[in-house]
N, C-alpha and C. Protein backbone atom coordinates (compact mmCIF):
# COMPACT_ATOMS: atom_id res chain seq x y z
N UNK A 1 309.32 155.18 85.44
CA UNK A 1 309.88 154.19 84.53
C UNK A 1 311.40 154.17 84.64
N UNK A 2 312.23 154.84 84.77
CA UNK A 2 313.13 155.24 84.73
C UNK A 2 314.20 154.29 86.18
N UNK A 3 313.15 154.55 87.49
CA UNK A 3 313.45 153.58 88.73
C UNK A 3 313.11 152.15 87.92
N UNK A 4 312.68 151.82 87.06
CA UNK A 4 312.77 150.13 87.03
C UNK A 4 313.67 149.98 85.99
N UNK A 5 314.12 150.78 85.29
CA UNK A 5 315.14 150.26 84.42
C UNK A 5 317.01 150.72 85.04
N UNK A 6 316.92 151.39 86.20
CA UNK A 6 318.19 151.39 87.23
C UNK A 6 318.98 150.49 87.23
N UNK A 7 318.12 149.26 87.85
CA UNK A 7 318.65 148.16 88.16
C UNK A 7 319.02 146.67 87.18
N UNK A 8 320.48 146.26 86.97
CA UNK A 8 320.11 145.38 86.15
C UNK A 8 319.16 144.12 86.23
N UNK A 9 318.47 143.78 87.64
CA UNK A 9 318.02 142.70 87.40
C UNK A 9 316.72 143.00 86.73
N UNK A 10 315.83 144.11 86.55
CA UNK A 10 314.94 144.59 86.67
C UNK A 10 315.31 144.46 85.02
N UNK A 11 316.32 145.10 84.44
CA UNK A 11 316.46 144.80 82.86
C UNK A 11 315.97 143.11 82.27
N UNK A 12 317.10 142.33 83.11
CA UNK A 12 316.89 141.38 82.57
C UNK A 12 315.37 139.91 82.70
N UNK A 13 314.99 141.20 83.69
CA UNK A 13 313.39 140.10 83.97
C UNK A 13 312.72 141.10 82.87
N UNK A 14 312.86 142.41 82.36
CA UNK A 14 311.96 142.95 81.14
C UNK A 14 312.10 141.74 80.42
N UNK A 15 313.53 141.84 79.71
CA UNK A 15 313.86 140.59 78.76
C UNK A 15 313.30 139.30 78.54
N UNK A 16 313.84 138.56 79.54
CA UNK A 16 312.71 137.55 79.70
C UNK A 16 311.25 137.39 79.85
N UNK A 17 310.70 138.75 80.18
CA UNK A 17 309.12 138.84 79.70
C UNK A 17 309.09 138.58 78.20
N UNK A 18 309.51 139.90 77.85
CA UNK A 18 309.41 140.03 76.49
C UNK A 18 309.55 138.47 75.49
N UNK A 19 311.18 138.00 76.42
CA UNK A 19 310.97 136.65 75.27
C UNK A 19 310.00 135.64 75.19
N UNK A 20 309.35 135.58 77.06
CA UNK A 20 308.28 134.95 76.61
C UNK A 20 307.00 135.11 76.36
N UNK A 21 306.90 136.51 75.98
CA UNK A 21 305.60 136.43 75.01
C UNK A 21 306.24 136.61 73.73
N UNK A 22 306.88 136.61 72.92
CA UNK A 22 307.33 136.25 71.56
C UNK A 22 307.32 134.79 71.57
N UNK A 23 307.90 133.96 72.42
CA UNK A 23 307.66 132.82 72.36
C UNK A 23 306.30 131.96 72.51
N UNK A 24 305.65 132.54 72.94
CA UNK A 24 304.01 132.34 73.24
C UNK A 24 303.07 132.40 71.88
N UNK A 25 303.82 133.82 71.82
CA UNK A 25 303.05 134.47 69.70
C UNK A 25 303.22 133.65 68.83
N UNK A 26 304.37 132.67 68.79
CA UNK A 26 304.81 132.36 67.73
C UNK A 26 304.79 130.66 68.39
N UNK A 27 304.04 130.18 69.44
CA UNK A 27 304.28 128.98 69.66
C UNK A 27 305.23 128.24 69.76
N UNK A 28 306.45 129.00 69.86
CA UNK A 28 307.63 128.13 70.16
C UNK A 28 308.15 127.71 71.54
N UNK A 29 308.01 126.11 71.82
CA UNK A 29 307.82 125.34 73.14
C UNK A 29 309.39 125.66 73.90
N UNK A 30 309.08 126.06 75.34
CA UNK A 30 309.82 126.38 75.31
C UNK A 30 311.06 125.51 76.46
N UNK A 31 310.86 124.16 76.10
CA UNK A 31 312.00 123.36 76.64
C UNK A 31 313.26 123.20 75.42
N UNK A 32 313.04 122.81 74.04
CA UNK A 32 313.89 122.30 73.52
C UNK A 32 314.78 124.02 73.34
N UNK A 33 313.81 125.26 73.55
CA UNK A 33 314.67 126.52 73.22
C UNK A 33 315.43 126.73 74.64
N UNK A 34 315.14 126.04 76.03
CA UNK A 34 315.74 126.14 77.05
C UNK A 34 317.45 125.08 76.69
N UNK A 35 316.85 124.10 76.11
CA UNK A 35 318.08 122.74 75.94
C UNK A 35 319.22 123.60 75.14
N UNK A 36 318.14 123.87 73.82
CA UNK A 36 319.79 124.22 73.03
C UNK A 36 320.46 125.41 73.43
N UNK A 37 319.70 126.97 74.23
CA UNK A 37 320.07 127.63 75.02
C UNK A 37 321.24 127.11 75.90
N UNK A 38 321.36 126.12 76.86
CA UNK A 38 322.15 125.36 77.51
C UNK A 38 323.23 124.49 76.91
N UNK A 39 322.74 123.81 76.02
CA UNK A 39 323.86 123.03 75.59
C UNK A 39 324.28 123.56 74.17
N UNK A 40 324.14 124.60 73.76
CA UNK A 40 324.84 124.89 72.31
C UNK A 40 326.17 125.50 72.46
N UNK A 41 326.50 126.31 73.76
CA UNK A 41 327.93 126.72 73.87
C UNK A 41 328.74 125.78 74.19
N UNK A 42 328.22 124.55 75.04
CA UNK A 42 329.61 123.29 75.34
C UNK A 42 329.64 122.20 74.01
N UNK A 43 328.13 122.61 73.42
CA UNK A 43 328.76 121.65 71.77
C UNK A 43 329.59 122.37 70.88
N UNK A 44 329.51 123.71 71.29
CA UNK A 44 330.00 124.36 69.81
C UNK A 44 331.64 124.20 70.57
N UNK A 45 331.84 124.54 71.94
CA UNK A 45 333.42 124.04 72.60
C UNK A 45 333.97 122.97 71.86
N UNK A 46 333.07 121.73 71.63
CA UNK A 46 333.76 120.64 71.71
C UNK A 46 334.06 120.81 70.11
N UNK A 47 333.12 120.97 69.52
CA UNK A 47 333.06 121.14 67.93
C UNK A 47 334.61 121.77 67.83
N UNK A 48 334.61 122.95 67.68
CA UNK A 48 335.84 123.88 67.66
C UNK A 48 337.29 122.56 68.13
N UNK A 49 337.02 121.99 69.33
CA UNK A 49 338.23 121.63 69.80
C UNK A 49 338.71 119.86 69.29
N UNK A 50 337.01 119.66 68.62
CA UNK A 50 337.64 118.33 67.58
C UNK A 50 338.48 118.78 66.36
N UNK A 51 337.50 120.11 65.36
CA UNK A 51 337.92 120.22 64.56
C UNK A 51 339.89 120.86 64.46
N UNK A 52 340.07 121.11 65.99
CA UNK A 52 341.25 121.57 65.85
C UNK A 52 342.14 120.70 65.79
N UNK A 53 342.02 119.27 66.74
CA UNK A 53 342.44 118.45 66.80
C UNK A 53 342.62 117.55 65.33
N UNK A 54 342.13 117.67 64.74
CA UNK A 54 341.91 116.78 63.62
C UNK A 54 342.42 117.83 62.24
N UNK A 55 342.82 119.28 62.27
CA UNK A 55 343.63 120.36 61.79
C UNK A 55 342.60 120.57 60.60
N UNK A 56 341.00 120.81 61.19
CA UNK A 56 339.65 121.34 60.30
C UNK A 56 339.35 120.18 59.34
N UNK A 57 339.67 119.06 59.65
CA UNK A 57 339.24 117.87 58.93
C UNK A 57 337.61 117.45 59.37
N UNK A 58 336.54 117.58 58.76
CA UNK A 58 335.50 117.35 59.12
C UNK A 58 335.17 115.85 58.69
N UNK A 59 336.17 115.09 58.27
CA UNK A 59 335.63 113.98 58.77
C UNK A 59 335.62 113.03 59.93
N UNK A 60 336.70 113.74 60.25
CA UNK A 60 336.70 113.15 62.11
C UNK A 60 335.63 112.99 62.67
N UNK A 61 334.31 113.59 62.05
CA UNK A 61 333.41 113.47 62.96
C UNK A 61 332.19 112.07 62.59
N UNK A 62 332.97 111.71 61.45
CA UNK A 62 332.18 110.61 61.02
C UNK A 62 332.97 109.37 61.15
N UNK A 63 333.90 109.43 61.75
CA UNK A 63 334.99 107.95 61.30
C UNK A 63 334.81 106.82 62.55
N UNK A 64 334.56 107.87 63.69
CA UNK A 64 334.21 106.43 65.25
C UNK A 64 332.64 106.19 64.73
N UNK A 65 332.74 104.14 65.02
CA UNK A 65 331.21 104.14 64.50
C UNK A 65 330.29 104.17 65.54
N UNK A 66 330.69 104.71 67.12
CA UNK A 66 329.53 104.96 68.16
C UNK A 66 328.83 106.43 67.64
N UNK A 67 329.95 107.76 67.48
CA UNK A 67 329.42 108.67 66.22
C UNK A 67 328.01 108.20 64.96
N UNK A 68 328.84 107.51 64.47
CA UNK A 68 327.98 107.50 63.33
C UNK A 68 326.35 106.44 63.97
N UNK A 69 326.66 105.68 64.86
CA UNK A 69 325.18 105.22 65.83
C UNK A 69 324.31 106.36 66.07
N UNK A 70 325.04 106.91 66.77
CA UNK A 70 324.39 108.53 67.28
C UNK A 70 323.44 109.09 66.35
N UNK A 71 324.45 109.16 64.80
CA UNK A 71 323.95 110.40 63.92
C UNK A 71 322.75 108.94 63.00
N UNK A 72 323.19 107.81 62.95
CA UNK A 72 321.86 107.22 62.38
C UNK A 72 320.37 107.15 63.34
N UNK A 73 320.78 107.18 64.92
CA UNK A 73 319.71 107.16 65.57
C UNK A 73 319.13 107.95 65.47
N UNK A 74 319.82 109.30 65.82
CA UNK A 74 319.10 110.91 65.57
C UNK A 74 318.05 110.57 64.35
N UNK A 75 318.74 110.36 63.08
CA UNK A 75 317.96 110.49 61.96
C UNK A 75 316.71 109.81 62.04
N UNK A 76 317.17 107.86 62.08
CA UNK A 76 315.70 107.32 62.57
C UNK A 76 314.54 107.89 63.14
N UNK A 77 315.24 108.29 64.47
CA UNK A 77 313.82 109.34 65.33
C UNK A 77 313.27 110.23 64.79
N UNK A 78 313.68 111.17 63.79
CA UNK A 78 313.18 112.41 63.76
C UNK A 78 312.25 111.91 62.42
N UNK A 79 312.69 110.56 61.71
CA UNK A 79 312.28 110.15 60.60
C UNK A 79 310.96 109.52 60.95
N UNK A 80 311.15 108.84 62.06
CA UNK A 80 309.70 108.04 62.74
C UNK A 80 308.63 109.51 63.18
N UNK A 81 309.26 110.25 64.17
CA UNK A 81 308.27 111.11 64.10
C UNK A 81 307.99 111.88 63.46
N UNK A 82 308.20 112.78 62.52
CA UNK A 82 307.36 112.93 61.09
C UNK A 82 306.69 112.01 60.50
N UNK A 83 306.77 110.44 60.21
CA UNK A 83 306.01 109.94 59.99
C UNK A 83 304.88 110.12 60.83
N UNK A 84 304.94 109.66 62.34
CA UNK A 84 303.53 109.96 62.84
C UNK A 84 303.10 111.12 63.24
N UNK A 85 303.61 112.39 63.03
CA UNK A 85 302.68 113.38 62.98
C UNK A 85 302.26 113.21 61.50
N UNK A 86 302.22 112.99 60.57
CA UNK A 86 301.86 113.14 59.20
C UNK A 86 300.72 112.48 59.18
N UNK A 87 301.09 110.93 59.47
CA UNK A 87 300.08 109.88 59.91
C UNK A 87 298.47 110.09 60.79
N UNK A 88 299.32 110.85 61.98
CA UNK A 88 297.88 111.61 62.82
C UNK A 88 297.04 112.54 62.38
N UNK A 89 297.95 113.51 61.50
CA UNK A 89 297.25 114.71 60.72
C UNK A 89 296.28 114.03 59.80
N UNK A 90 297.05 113.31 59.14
CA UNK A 90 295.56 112.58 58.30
C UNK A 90 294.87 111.65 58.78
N UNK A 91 294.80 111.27 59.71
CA UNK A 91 293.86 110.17 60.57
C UNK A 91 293.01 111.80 61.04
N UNK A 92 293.28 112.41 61.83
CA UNK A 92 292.60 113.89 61.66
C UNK A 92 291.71 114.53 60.71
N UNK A 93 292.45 114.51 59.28
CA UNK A 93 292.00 115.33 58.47
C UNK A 93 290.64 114.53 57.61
N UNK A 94 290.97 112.99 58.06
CA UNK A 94 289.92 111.86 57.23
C UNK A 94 288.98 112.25 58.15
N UNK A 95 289.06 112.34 59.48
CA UNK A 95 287.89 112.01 60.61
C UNK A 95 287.43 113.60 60.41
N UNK A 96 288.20 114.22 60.07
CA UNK A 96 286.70 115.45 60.04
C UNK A 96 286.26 115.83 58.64
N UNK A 97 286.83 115.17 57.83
CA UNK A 97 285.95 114.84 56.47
C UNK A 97 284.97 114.35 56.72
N UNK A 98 284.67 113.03 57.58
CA UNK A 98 283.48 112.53 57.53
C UNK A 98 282.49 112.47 58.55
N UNK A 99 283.22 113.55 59.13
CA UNK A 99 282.08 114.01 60.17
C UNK A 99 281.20 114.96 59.44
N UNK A 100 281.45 115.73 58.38
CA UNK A 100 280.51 116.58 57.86
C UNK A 100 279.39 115.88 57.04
N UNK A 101 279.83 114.47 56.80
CA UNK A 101 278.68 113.78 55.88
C UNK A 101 277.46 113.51 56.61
């Protein structure tokens, strides 16, 4: 045991086992945890380097209205799909109600 933990690459493929069976256990898919993995250090860059620019004024981030497109589209989407998973779940949950009759 001792020869496979020598080497760092050998550490960091344990790691990545490990994460993905935690991620497996717990069903968490694992593209959007690959995305924000990837893109959360160049948003949090930019974040930091608006808010500096603007001297920690957080409304800078609402005042261009291609911004505020962005942040109403985001919302729409995530608003539409909860509706239709909700929608499917109970088109689901009716259809095996009445399959037991």
């Amino acid at each position: 045991m001792k020869f496979a933990l020598d080497k760092p690459v050998n550490i960091i493929m344990l790691g990545a086992g490990l994460l993905g069976v935690v991620l497996k256990k717990f069903r968490i898919p694992l593209a959007p945890f690959i995305l924000g993995a990837m893109l959360g250090s160049p948003a949090e860059r930019s974040l930091r380097q608006a808010l500096s620019l603007s001297g920690g004024d957080w409304t800078i981030l609402f005042k261009d209205p291609i911004a505020i497109g962005f942040y109403l589209t985001t919302i729409l989407f995530f608003l539409f799909i909860t509706m239709t998973f909700k929608r499917n779940k109970a088109e689901l949950d009716k259809g095996a109600l009445s399959d037991d009759d």
